[in-house]
C-alpha atoms as a PDB file:
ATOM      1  CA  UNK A   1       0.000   0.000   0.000  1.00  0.00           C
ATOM      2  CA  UNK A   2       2.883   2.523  -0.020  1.00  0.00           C
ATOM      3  CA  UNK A   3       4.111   2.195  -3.567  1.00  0.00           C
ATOM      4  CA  UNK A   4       3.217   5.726  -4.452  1.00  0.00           C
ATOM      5  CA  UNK A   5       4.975   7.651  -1.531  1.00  0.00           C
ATOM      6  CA  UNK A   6       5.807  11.197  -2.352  1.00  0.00           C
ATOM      7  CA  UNK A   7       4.156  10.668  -6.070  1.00  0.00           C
ATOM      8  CA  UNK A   8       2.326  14.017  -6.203  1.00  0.00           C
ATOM      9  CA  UNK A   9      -0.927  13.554  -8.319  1.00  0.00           C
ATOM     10  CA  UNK A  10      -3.995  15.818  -9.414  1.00  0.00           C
ATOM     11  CA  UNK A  11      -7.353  14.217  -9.529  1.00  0.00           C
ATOM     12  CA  UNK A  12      -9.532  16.470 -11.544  1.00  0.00           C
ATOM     13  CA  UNK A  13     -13.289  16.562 -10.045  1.00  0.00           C
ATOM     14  CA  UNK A  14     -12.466  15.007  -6.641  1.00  0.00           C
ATOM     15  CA  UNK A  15     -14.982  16.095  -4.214  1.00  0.00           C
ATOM     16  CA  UNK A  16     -17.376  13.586  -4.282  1.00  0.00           C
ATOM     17  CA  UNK A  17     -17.955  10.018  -6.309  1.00  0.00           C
ATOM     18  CA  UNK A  18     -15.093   8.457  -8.231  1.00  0.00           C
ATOM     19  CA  UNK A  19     -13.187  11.439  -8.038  1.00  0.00           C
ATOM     20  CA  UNK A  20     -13.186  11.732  -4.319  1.00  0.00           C
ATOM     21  CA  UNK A  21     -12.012   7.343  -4.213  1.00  0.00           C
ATOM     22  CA  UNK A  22      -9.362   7.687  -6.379  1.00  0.00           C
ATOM     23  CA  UNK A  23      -8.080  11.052  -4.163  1.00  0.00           C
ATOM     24  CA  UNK A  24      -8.423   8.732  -1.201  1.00  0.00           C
ATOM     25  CA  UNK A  25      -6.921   5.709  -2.806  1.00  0.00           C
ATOM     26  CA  UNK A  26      -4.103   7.816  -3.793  1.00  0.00           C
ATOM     27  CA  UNK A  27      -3.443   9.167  -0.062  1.00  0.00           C
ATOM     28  CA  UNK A  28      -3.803   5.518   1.080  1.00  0.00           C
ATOM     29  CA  UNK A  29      -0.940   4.121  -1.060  1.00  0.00           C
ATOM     30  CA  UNK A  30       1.720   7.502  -0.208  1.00  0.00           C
ATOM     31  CA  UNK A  31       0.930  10.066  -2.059  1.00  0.00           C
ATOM     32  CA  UNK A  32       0.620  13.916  -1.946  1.00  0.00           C
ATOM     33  CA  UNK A  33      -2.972  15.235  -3.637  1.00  0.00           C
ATOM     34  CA  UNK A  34      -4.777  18.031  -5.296  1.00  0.00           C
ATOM     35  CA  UNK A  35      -8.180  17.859  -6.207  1.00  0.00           C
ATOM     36  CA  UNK A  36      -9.758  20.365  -8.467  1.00  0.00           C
ATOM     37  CA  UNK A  37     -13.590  20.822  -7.751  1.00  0.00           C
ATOM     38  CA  UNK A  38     -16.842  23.584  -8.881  1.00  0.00           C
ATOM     39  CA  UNK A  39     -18.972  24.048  -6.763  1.00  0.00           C
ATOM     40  CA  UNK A  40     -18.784  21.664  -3.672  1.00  0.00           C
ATOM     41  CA  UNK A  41     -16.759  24.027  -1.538  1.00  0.00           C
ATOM     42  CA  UNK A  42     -17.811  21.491   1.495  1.00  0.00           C
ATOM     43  CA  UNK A  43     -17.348  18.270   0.264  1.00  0.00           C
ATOM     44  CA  UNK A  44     -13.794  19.320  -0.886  1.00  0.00           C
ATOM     45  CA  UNK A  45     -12.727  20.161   2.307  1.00  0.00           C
ATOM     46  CA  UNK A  46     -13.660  16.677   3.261  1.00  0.00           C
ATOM     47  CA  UNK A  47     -11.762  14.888   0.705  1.00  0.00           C
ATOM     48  CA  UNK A  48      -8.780  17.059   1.577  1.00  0.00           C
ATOM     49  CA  UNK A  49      -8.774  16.686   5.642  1.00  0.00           C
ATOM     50  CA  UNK A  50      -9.679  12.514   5.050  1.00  0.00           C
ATOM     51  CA  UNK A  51      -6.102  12.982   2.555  1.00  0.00           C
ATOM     52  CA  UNK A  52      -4.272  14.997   5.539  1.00  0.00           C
ATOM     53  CA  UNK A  53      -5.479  12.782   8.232  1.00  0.00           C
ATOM     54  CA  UNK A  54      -3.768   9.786   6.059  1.00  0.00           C
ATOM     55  CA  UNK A  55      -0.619  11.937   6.895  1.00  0.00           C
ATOM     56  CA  UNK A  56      -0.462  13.442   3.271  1.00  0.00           C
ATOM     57  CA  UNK A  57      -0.261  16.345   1.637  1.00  0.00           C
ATOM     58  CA  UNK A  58      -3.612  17.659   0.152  1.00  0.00           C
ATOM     59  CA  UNK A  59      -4.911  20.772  -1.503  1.00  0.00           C
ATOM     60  CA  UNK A  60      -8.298  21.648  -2.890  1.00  0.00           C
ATOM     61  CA  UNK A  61      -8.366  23.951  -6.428  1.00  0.00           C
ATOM     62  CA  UNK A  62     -11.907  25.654  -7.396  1.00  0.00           C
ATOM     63  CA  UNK A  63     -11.981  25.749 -11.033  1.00  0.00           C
ATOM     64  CA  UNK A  64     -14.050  25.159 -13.922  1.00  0.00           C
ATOM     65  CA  UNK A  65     -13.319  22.697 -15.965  1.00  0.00           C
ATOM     66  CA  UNK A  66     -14.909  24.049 -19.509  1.00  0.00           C
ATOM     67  CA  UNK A  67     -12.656  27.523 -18.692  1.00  0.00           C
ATOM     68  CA  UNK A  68      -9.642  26.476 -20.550  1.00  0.00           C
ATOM     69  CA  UNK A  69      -7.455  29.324 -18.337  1.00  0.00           C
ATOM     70  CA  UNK A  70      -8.795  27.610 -14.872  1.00  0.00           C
ATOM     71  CA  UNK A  71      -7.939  23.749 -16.448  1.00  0.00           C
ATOM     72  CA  UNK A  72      -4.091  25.474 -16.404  1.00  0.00           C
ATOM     73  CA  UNK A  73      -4.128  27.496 -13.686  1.00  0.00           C
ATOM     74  CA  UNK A  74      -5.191  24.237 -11.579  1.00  0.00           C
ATOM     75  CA  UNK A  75      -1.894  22.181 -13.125  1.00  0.00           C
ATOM     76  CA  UNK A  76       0.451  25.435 -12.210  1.00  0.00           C
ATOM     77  CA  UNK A  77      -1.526  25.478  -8.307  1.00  0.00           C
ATOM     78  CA  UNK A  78      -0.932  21.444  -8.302  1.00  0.00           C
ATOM     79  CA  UNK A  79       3.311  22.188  -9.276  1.00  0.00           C
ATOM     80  CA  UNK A  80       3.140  25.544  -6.769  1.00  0.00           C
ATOM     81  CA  UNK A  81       1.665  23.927  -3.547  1.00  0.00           C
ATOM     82  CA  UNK A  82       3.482  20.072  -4.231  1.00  0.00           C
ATOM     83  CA  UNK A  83       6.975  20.923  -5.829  1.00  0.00           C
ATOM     84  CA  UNK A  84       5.658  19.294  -8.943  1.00  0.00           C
ATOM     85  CA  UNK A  85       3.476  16.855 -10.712  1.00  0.00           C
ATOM     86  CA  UNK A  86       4.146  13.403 -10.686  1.00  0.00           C
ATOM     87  CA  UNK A  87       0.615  11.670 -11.894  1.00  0.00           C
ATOM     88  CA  UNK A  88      -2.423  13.585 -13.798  1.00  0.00           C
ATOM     89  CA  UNK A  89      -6.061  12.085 -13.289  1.00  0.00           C
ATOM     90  CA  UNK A  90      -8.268  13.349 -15.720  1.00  0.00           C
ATOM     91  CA  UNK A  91     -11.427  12.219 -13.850  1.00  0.00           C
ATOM     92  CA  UNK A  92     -13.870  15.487 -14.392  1.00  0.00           C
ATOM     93  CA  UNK A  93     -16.924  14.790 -15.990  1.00  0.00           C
ATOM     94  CA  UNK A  94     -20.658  15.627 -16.699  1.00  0.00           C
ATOM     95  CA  UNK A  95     -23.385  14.481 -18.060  1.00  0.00           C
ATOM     96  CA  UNK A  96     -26.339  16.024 -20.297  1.00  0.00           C
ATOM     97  CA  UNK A  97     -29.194  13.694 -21.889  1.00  0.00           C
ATOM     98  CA  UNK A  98     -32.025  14.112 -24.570  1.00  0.00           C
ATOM     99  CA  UNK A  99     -32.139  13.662 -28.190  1.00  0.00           C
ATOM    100  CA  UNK A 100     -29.774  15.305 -30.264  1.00  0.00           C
ATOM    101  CA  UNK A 101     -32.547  17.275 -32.295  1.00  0.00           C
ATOM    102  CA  UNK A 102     -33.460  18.863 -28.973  1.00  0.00           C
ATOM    103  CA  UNK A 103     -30.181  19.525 -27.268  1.00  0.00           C
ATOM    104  CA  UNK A 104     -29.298  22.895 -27.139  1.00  0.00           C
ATOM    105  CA  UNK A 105     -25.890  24.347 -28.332  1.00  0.00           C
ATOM    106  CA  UNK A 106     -25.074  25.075 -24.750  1.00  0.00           C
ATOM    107  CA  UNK A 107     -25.251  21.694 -23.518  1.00  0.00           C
ATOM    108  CA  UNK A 108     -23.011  20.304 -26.392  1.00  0.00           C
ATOM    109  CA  UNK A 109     -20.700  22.972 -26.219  1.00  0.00           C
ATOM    110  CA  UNK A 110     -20.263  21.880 -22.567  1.00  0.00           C
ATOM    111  CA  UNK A 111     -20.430  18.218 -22.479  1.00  0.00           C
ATOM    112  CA  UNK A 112     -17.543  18.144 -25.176  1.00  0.00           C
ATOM    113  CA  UNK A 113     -15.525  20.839 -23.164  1.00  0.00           C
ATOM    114  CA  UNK A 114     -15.555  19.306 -19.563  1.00  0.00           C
ATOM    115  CA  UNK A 115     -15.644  15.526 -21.090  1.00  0.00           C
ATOM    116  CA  UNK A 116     -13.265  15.839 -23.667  1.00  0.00           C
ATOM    117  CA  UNK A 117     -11.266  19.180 -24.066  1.00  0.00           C
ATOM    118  CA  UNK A 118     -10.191  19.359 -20.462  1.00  0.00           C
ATOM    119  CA  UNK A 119      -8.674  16.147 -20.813  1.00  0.00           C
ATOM    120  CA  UNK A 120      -6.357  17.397 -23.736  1.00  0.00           C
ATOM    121  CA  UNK A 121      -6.016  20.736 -21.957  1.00  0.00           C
ATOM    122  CA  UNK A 122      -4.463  19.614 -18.200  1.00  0.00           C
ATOM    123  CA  UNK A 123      -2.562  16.950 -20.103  1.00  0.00           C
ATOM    124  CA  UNK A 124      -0.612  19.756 -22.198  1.00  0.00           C
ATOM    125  CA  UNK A 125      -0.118  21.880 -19.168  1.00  0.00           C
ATOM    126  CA  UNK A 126       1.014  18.716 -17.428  1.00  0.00           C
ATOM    127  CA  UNK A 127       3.186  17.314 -19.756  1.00  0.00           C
ATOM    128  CA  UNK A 128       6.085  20.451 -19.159  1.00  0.00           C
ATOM    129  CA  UNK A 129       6.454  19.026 -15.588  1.00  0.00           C
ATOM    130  CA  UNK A 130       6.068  15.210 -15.918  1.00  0.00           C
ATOM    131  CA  UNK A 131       9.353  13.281 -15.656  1.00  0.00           C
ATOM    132  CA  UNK A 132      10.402   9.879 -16.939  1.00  0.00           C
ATOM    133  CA  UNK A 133       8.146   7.464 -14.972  1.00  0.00           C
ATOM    134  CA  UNK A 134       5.195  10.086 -14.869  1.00  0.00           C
ATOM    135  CA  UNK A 135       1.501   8.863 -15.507  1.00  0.00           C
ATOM    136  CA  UNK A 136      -1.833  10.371 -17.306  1.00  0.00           C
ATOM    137  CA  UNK A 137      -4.601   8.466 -16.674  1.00  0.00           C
ATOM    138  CA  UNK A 138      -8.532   9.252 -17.943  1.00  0.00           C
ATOM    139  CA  UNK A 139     -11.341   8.342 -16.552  1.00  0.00           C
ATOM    140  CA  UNK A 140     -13.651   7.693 -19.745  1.00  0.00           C
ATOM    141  CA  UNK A 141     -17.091   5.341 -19.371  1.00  0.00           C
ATOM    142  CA  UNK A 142     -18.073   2.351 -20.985  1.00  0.00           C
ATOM    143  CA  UNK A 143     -20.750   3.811 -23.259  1.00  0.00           C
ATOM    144  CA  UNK A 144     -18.002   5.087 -24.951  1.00  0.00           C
ATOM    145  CA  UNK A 145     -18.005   1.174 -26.643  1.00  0.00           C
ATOM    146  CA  UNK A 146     -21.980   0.862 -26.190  1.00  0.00           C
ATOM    147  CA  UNK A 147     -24.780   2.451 -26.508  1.00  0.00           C
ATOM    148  CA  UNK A 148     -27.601   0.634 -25.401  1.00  0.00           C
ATOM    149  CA  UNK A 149     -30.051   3.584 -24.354  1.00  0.00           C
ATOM    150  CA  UNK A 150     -30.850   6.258 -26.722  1.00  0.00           C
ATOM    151  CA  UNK A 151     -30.797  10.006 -25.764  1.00  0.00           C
ATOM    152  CA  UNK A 152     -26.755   9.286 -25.210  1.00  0.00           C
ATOM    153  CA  UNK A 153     -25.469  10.561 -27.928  1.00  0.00           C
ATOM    154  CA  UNK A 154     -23.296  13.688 -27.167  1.00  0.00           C
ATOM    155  CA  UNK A 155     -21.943  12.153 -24.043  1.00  0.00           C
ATOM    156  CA  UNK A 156     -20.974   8.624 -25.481  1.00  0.00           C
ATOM    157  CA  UNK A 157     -19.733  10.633 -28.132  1.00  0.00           C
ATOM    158  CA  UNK A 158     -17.388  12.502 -25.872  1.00  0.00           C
ATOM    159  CA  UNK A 159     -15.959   9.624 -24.376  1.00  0.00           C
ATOM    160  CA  UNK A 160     -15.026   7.864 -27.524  1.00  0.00           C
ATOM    161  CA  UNK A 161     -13.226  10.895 -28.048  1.00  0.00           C
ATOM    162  CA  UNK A 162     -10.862   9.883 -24.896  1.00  0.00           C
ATOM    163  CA  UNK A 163      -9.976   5.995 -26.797  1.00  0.00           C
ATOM    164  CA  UNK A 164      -8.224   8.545 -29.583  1.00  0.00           C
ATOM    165  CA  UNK A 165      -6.970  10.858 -27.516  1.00  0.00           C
ATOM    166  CA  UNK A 166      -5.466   8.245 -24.795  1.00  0.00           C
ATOM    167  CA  UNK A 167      -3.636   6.186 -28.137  1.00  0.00           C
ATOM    168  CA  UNK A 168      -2.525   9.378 -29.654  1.00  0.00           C
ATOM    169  CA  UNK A 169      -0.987  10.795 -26.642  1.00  0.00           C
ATOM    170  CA  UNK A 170       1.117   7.484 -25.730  1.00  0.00           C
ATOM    171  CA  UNK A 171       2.498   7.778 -29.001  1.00  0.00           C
ATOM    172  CA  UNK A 172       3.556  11.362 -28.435  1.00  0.00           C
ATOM    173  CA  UNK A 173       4.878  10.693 -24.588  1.00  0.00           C
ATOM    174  CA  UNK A 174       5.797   6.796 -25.054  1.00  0.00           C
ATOM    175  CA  UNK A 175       9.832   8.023 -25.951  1.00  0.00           C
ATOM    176  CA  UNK A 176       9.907   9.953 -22.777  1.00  0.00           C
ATOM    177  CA  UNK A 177       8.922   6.916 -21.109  1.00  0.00           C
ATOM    178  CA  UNK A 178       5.149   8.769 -19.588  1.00  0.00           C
ATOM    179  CA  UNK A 179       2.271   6.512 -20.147  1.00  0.00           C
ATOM    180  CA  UNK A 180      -1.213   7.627 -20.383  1.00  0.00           C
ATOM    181  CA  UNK A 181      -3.703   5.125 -19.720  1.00  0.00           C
ATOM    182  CA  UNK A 182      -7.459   5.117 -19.889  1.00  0.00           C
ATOM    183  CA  UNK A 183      -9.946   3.542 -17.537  1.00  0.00           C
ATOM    184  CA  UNK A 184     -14.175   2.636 -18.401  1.00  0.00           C
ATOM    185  CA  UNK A 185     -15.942   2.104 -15.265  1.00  0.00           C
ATOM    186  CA  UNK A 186     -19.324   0.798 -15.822  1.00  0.00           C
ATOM    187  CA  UNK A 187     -22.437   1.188 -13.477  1.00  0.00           C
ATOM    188  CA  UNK A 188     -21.117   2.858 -10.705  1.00  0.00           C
ATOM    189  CA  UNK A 189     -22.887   4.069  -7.266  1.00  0.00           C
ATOM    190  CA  UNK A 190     -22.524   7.256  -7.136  1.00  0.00           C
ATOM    191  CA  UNK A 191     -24.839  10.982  -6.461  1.00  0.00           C
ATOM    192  CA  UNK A 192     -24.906  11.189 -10.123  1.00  0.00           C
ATOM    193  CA  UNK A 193     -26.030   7.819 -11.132  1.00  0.00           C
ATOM    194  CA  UNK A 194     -27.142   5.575  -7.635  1.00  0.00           C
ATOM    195  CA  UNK A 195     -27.774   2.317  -7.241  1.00  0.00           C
ATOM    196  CA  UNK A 196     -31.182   2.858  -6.859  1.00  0.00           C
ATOM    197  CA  UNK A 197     -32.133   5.684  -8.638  1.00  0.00           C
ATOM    198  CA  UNK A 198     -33.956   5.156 -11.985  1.00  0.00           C
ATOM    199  CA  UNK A 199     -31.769   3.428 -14.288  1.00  0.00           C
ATOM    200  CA  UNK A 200     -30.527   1.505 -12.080  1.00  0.00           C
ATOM    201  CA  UNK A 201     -32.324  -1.634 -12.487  1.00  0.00           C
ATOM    202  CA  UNK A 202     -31.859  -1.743 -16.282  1.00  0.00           C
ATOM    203  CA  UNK A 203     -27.824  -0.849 -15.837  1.00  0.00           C
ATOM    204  CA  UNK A 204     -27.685  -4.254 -13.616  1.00  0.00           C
ATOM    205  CA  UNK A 205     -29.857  -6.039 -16.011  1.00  0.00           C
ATOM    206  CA  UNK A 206     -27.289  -4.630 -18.698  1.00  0.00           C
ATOM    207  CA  UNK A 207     -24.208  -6.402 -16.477  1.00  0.00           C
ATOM    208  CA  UNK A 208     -23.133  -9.877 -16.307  1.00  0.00           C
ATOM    209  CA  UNK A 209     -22.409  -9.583 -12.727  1.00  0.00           C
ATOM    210  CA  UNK A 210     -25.704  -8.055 -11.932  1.00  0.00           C
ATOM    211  CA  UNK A 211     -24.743  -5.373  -9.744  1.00  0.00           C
ATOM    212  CA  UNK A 212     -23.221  -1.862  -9.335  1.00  0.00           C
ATOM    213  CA  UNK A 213     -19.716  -1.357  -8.254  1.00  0.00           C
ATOM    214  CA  UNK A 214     -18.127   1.520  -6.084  1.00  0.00           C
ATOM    215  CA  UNK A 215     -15.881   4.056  -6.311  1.00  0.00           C
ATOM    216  CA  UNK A 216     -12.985   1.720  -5.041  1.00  0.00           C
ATOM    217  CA  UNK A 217     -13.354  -0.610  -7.535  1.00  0.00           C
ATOM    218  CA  UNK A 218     -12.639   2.846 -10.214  1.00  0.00           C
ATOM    219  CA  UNK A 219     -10.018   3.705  -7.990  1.00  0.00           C
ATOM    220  CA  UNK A 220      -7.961   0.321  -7.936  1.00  0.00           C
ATOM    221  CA  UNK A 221      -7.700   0.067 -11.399  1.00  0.00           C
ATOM    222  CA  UNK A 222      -6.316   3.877 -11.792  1.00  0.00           C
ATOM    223  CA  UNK A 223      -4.050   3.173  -8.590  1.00  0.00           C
ATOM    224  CA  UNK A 224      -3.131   0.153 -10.459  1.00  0.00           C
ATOM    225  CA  UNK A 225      -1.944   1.868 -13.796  1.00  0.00           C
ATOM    226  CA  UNK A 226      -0.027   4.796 -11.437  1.00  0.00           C
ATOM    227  CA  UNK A 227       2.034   2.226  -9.711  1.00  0.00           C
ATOM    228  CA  UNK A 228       5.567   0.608 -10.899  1.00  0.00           C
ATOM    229  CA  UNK A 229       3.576  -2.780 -11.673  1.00  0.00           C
ATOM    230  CA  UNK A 230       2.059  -0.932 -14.568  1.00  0.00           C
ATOM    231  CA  UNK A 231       5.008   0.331 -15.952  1.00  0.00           C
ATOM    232  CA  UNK A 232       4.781  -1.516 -19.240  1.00  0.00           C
ATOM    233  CA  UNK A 233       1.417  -0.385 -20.166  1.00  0.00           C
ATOM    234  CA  UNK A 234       0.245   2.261 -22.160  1.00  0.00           C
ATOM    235  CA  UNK A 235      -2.141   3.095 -24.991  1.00  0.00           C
ATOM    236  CA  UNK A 236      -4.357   0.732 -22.769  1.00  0.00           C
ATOM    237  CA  UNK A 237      -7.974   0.594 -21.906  1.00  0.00           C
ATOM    238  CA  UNK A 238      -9.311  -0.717 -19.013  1.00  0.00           C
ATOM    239  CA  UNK A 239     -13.034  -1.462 -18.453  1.00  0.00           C
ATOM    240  CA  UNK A 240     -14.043  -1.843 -15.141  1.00  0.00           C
ATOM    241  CA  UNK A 241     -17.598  -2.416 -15.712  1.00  0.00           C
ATOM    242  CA  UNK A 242     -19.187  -5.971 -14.599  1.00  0.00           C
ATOM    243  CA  UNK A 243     -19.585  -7.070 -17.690  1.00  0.00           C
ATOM    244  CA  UNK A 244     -21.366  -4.452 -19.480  1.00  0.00           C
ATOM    245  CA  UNK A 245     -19.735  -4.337 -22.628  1.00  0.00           C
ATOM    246  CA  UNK A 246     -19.098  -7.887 -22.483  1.00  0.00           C
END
């Protein structure tokens, strides 16, 4: 559990959910964290004294992730209050449903911008300060593979985006000896999507396992590609998702 001491790692969208495990998960295994958050002032604070009480470092940045100057600023306040970037979690992530013929521009516009383009944008402000051995990993979703609802469009279509940009990018960093990674999670109990909210019978029914997971179960699998075990993988995909796309 302390194969990541004194990594220092930003989890993007960390005060609550997946987010919030892999900050945790993170802490538990050594390492220093910043989480970047919008809104949920309180919760942060949380995430950051359960990361201090682990006897880590931890910091909590407010910023928008569809405000390509705050996706920056938040890498540059990660390097400031660590001493550097080690490990860059692009977890942030929304979601907007409906048909496409009724979605309005806003709602595209920001889907694509926190789902896909701050992905690309923390990764080029990170990539300056990773070293040899440093990690990106995204945190994508399994309907980027399948679609089995309709009214998903935009948002499965922004996390397909992530497969190219996850390849691409371990082409780019692969000499300098940086993976970049990308996890799927599947149904997931979370605020956002609970295991018994509405969908969440016909998500299980969509699983061969029958059953939601937790945020742990996102957060081993991201822990997982951070550590030195993982070394030798990049370009990869991981779906952690019962069985949905199976």
């Amino acid at each position: 559990m302390n194969e990541l001491v004194g990594k220092r790692v930003l989890v993007t969208g960390a005060s609550r959910g997946i987010g919030a495990g892999i900050a945790l998960a993170f802490a538990d295994r050594g390492a220093d964290v910043v989480i970047t958050y919008l809104h949920s002032t309180d919760k942060a604070a949380e995430v950051v004294r359960a990361i201090k009480a682990r006897g880590r470092r931890g910091l909590a940045v407010q910023a928008d992730s569809a405000d390509p100057a705050a996706v920056r600023r938040s890498v540059e306040d990660t390097v400031n209050g660590l001493g550097g970037l080690d490990i860059l979690v692009n977890n942030v992530g929304i979601s907007r449903s409906g048909p496409l013929a009724e979605m309005s521009f806003a709602d595209i516009d920001a889907v694509l911008n926190v789902n896909a383009r701050a992905a690309a944008l923390a990764s080029q402000a990170a990539i300056p300060h990773l070293k040899q051995g440093g990690r990106i990993i995204t945190v994508g979703s399994c309907l980027a593979e399948r679609v089995p609802y309709p009214n998903l469009t935009i948002y499965s279509m922004s996390k397909s985006a992530l497969l190219a940009f996850t390849r691409g990018l371990a082409r780019e960093l692969g000499p300098r000896d940086i993976t970049v990674n990308l996890v799927q999670p599947g149904p997931i109990d979370t605020d956002q999507n609970p295991a018994d909210g509405e969908w969440a019978e016909p998500n299980r029914r969509l699983t061969s396992l029958g059953r939601y997971g937790s945020p742990a179960d996102i957060a081993a699998a991201v822990t997982f590609l951070a550590s030195p075990s993982a070394h030798f993988m990049t370009g990869s995909v991981v779906t952690v998702d019962a069985g949905f796309n199976a």
